[in-house]
N, C-alpha and C. Protein backbone atom coordinates (compact mmCIF):
# COMPACT_ATOMS: atom_id res chain seq x y z
N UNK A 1 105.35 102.92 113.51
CA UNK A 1 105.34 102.92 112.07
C UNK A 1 105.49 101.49 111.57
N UNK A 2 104.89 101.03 110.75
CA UNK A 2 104.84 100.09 110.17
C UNK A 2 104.35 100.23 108.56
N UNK A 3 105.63 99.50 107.32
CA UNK A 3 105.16 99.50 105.93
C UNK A 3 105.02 100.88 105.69
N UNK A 4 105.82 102.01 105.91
CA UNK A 4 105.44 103.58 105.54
C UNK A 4 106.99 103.93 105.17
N UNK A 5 107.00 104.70 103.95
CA UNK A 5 107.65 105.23 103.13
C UNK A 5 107.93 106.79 103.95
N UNK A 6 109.03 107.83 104.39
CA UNK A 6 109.07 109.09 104.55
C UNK A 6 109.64 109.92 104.06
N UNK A 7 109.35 110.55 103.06
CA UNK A 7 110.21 111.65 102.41
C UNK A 7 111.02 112.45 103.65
N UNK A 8 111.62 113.63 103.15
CA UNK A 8 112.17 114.77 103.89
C UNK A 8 111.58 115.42 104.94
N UNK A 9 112.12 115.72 106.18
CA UNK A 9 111.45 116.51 106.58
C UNK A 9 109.96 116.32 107.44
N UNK A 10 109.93 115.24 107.65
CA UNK A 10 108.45 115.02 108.19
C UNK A 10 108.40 115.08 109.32
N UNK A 11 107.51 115.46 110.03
CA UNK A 11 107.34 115.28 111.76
C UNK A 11 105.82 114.35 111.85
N UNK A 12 106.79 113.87 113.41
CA UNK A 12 105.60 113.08 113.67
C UNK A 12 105.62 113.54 114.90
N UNK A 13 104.28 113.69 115.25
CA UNK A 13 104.80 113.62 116.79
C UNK A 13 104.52 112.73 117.73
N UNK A 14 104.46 112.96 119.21
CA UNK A 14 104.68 111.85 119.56
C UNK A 14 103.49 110.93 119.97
N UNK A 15 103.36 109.47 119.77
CA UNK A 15 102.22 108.68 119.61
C UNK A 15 101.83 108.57 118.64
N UNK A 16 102.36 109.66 117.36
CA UNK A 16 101.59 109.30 116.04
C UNK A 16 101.50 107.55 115.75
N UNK A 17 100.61 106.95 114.68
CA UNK A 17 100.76 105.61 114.60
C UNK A 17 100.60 105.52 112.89
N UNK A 18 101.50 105.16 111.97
CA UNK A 18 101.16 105.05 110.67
C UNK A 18 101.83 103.52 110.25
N UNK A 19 100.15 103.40 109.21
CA UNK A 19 100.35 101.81 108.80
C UNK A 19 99.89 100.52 109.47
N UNK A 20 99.26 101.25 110.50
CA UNK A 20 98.47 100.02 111.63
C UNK A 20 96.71 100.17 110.76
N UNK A 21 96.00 101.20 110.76
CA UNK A 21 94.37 101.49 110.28
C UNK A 21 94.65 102.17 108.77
N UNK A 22 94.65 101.53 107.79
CA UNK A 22 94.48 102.18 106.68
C UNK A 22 93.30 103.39 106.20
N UNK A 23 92.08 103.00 106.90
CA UNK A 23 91.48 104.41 106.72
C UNK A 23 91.86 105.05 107.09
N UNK A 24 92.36 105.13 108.64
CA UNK A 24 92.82 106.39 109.50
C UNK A 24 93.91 106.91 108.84
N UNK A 25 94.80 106.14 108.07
CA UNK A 25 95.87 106.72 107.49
C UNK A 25 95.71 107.72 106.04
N UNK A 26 94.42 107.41 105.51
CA UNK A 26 93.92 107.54 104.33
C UNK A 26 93.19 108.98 104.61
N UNK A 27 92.42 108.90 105.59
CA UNK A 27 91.76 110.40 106.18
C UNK A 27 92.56 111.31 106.24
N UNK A 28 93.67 111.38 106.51
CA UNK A 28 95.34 112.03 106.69
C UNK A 28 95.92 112.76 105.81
N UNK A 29 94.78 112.38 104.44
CA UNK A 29 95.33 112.08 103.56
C UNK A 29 96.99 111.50 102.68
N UNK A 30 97.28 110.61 103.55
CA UNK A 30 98.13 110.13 103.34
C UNK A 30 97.76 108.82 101.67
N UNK A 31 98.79 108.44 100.71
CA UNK A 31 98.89 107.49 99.90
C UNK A 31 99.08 105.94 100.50
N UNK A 32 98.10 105.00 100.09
CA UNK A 32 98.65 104.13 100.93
C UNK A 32 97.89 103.14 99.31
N UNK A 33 99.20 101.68 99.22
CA UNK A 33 99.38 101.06 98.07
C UNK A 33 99.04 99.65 98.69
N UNK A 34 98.01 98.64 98.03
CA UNK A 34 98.04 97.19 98.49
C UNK A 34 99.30 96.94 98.08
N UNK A 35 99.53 95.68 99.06
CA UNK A 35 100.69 94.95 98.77
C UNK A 35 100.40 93.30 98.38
N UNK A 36 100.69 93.74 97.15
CA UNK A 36 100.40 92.22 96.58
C UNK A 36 100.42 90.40 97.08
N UNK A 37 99.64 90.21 97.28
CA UNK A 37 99.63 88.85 97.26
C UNK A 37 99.57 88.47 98.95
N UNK A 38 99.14 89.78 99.42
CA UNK A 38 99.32 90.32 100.93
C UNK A 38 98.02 90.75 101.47
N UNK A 39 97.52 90.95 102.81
CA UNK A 39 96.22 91.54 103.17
C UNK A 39 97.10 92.79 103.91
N UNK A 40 97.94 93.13 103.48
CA UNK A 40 98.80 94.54 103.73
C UNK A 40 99.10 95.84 103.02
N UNK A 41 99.20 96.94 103.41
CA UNK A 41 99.80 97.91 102.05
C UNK A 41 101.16 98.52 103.02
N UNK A 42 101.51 99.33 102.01
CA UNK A 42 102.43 100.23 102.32
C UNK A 42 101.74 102.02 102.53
N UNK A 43 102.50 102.55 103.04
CA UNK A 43 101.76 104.29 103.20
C UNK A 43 102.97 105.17 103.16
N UNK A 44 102.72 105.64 102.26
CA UNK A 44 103.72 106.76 101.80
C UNK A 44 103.77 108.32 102.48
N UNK A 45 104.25 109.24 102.93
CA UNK A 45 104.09 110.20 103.70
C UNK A 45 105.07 110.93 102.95
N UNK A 46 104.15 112.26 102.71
CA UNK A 46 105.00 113.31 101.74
C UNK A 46 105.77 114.20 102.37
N UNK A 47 106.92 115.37 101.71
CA UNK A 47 107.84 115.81 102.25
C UNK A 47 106.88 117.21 102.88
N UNK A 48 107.41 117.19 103.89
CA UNK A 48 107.39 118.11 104.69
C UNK A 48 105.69 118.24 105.36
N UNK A 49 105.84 116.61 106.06
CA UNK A 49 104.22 116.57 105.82
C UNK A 49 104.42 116.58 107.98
N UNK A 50 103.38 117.30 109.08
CA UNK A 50 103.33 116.82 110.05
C UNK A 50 102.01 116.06 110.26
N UNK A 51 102.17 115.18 111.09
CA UNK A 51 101.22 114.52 111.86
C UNK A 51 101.47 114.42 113.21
């Protein structure tokens, strides 16, 4: 995990990778925010979300 926000409740399992490929994270439909002044974002992961 890298730059990712996790509500409640989330599973990941194991090997998941969030915050490294922004599309891949985006297909997931996961939220993911530029980070200003940065070639980075953040990715938000909702409650009770698995991956």
């Amino acid at each position: 995990m890298r730059n990712a926000i996790l509500d409640r409740n989330v599973t990941l399992r194991e090997g998941t990778t969030i915050g490294y490929d922004r599309e891949k994270d985006q297909s997931r439909g996961l939220k993911t925010v530029s980070i200003p002044g940065r070639d980075d974002y953040v990715v938000a992961v909702g409650r009770g979300t698995v991956l």
